[in-house]
N, C-alpha and C. Protein backbone atom coordinates (compact mmCIF):
# COMPACT_ATOMS: atom_id res chain seq x y z
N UNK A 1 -5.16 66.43 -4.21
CA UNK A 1 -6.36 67.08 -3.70
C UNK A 1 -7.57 66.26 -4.13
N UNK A 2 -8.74 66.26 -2.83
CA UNK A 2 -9.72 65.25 -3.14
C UNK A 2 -10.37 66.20 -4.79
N UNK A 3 -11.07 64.90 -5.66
CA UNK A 3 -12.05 66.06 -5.93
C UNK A 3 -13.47 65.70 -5.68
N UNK A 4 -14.05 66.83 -5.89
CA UNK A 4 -15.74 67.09 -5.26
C UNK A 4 -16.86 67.28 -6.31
N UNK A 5 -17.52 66.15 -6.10
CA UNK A 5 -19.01 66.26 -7.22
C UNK A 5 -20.06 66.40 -6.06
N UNK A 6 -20.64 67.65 -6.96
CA UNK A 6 -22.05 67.94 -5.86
C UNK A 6 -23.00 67.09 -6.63
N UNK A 7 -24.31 66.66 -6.11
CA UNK A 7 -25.41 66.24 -6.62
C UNK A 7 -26.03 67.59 -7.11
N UNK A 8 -26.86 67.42 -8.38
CA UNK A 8 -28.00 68.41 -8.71
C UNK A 8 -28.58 68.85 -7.58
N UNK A 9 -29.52 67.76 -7.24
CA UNK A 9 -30.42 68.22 -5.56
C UNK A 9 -29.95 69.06 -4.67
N UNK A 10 -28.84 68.49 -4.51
CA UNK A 10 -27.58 69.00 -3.24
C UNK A 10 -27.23 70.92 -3.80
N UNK A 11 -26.81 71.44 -5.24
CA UNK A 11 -26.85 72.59 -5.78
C UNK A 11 -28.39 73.34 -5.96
N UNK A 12 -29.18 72.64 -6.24
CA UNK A 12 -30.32 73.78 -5.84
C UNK A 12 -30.88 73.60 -4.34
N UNK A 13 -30.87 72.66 -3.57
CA UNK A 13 -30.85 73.54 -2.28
C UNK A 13 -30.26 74.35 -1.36
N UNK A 14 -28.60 74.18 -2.18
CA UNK A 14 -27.54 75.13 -1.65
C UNK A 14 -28.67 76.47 -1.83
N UNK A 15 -28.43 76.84 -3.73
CA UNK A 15 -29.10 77.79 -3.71
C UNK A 15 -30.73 78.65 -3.47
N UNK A 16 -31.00 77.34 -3.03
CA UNK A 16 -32.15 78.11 -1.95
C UNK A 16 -32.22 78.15 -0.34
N UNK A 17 -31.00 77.43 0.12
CA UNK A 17 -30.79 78.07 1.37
C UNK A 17 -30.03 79.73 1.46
N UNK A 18 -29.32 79.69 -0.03
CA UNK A 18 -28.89 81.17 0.40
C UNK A 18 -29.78 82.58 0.15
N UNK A 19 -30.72 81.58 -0.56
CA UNK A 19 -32.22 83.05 -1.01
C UNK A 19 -32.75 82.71 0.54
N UNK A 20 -32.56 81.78 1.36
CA UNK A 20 -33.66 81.58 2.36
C UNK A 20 -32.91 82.75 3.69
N UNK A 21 -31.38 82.77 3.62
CA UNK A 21 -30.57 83.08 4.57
C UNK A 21 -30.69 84.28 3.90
N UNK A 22 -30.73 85.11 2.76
CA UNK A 22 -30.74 86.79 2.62
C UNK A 22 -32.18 87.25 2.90
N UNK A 23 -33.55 86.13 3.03
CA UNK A 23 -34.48 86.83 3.19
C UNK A 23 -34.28 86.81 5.13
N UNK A 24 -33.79 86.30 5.69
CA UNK A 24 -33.56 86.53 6.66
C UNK A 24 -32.83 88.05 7.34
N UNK A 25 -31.57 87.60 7.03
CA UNK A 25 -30.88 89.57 7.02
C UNK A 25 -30.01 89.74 5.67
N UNK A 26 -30.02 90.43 5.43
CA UNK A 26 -28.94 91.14 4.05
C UNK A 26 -27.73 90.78 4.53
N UNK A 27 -27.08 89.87 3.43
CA UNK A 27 -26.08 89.72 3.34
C UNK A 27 -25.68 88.18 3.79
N UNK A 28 -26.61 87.67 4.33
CA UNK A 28 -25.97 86.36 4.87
C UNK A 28 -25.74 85.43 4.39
N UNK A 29 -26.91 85.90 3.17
CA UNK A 29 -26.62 84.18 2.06
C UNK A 29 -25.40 84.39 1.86
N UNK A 30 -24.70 85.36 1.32
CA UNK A 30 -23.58 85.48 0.54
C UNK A 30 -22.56 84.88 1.43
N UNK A 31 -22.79 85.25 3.29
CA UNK A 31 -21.62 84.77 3.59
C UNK A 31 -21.80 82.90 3.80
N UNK A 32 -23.30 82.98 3.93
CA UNK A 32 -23.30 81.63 4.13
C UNK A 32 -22.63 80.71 2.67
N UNK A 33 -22.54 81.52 1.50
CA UNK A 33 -22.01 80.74 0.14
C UNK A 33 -20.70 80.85 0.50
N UNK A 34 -19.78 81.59 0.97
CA UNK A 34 -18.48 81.71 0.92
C UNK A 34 -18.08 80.78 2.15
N UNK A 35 -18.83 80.24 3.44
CA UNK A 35 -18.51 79.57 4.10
C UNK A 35 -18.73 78.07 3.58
N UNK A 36 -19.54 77.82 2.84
CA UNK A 36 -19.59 76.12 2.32
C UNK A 36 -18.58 76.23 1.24
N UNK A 37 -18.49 77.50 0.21
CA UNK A 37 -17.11 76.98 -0.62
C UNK A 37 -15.86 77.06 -0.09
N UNK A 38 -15.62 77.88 1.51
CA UNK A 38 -14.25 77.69 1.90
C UNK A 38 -14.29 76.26 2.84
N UNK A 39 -15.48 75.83 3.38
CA UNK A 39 -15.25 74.67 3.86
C UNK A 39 -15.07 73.10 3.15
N UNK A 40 -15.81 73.17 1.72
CA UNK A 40 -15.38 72.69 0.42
C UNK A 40 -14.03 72.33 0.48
N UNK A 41 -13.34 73.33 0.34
CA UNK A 41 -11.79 73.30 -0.15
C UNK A 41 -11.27 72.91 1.08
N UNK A 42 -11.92 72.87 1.96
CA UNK A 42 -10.75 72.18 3.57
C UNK A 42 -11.35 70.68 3.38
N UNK A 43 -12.53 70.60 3.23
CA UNK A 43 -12.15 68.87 3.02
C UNK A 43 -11.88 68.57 1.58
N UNK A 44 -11.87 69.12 0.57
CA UNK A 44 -10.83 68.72 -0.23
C UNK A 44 -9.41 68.42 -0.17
N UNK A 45 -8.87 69.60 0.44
CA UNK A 45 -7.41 69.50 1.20
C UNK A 45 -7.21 68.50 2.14
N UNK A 46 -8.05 68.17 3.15
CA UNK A 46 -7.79 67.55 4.50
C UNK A 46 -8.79 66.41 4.26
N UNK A 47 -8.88 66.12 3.38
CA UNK A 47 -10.65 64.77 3.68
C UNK A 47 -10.50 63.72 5.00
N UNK A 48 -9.24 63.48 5.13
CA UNK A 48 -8.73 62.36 6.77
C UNK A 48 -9.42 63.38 7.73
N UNK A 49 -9.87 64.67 7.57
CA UNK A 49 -9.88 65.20 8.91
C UNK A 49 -11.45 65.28 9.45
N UNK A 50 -11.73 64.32 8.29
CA UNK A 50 -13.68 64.87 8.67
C UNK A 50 -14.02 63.03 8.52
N UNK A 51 -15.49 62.68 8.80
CA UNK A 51 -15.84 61.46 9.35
C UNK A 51 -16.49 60.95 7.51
N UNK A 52 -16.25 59.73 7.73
CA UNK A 52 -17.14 59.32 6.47
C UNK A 52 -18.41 58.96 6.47
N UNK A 53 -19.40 59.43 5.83
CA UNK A 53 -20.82 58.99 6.10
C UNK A 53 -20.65 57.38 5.57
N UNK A 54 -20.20 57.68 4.22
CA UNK A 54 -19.89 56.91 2.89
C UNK A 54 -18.73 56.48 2.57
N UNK A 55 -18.27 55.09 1.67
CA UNK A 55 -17.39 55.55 0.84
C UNK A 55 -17.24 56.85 0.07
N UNK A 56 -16.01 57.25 0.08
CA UNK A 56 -15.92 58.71 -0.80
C UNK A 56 -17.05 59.76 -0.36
N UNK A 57 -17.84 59.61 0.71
CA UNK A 57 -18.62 60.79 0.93
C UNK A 57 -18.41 60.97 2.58
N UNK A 58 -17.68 62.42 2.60
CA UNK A 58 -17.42 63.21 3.44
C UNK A 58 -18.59 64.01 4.17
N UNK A 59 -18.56 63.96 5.95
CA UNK A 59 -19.37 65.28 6.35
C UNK A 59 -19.00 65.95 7.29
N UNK A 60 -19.48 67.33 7.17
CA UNK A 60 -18.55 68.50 7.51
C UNK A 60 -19.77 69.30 7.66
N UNK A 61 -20.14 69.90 8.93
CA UNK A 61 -21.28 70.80 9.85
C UNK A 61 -20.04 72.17 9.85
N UNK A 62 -21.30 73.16 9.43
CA UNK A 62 -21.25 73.96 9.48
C UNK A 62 -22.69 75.09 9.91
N UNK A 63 -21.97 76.16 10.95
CA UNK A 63 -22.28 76.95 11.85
C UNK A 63 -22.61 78.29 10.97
N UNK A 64 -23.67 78.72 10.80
CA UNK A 64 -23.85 80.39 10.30
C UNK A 64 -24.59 81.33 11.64
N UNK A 65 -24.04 82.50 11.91
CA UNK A 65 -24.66 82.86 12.71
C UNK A 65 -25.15 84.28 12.34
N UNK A 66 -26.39 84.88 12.58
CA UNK A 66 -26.77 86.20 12.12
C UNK A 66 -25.79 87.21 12.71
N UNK A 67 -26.12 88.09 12.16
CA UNK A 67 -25.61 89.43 12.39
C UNK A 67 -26.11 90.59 12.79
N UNK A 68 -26.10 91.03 13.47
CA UNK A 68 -26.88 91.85 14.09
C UNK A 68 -26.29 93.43 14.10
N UNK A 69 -27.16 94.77 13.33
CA UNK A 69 -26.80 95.55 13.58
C UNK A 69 -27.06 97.03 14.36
């Protein structure tokens, strides 16, 4: 299994996209955190399956969509 170092930079804007995505609607940061750490672990598992920007650096787009109730 690959392993994965985030940058500092790269961890606090995670965590201010997910304060940015709950001031949007309740609840989304959270899912938006559970969708980058389950997509995490698929290119850990699969890294051949995603494009290389870099040596050793993987990228992988990901889709959040609101929720509406």
């Amino acid at each position: 299994m690959l392993k994965v170092e985030i940058h500092e930079f790269a961890s606090n804007e995670f965590n201010e996209a997910i304060e940015w995505y709950d001031a949007q609607s309740k609840g989304l940061g959270n899912r938006f955190k559970k969708a980058v750490i389950r997509q995490i672990g698929s290119v850990r598992k699969n890294p051949n399956w995603y494009p290389k920007e870099e040596e050793d650096i993987y990228n992988h787009y990901l889709r959040i969509e609101k929720v509406t109730e």
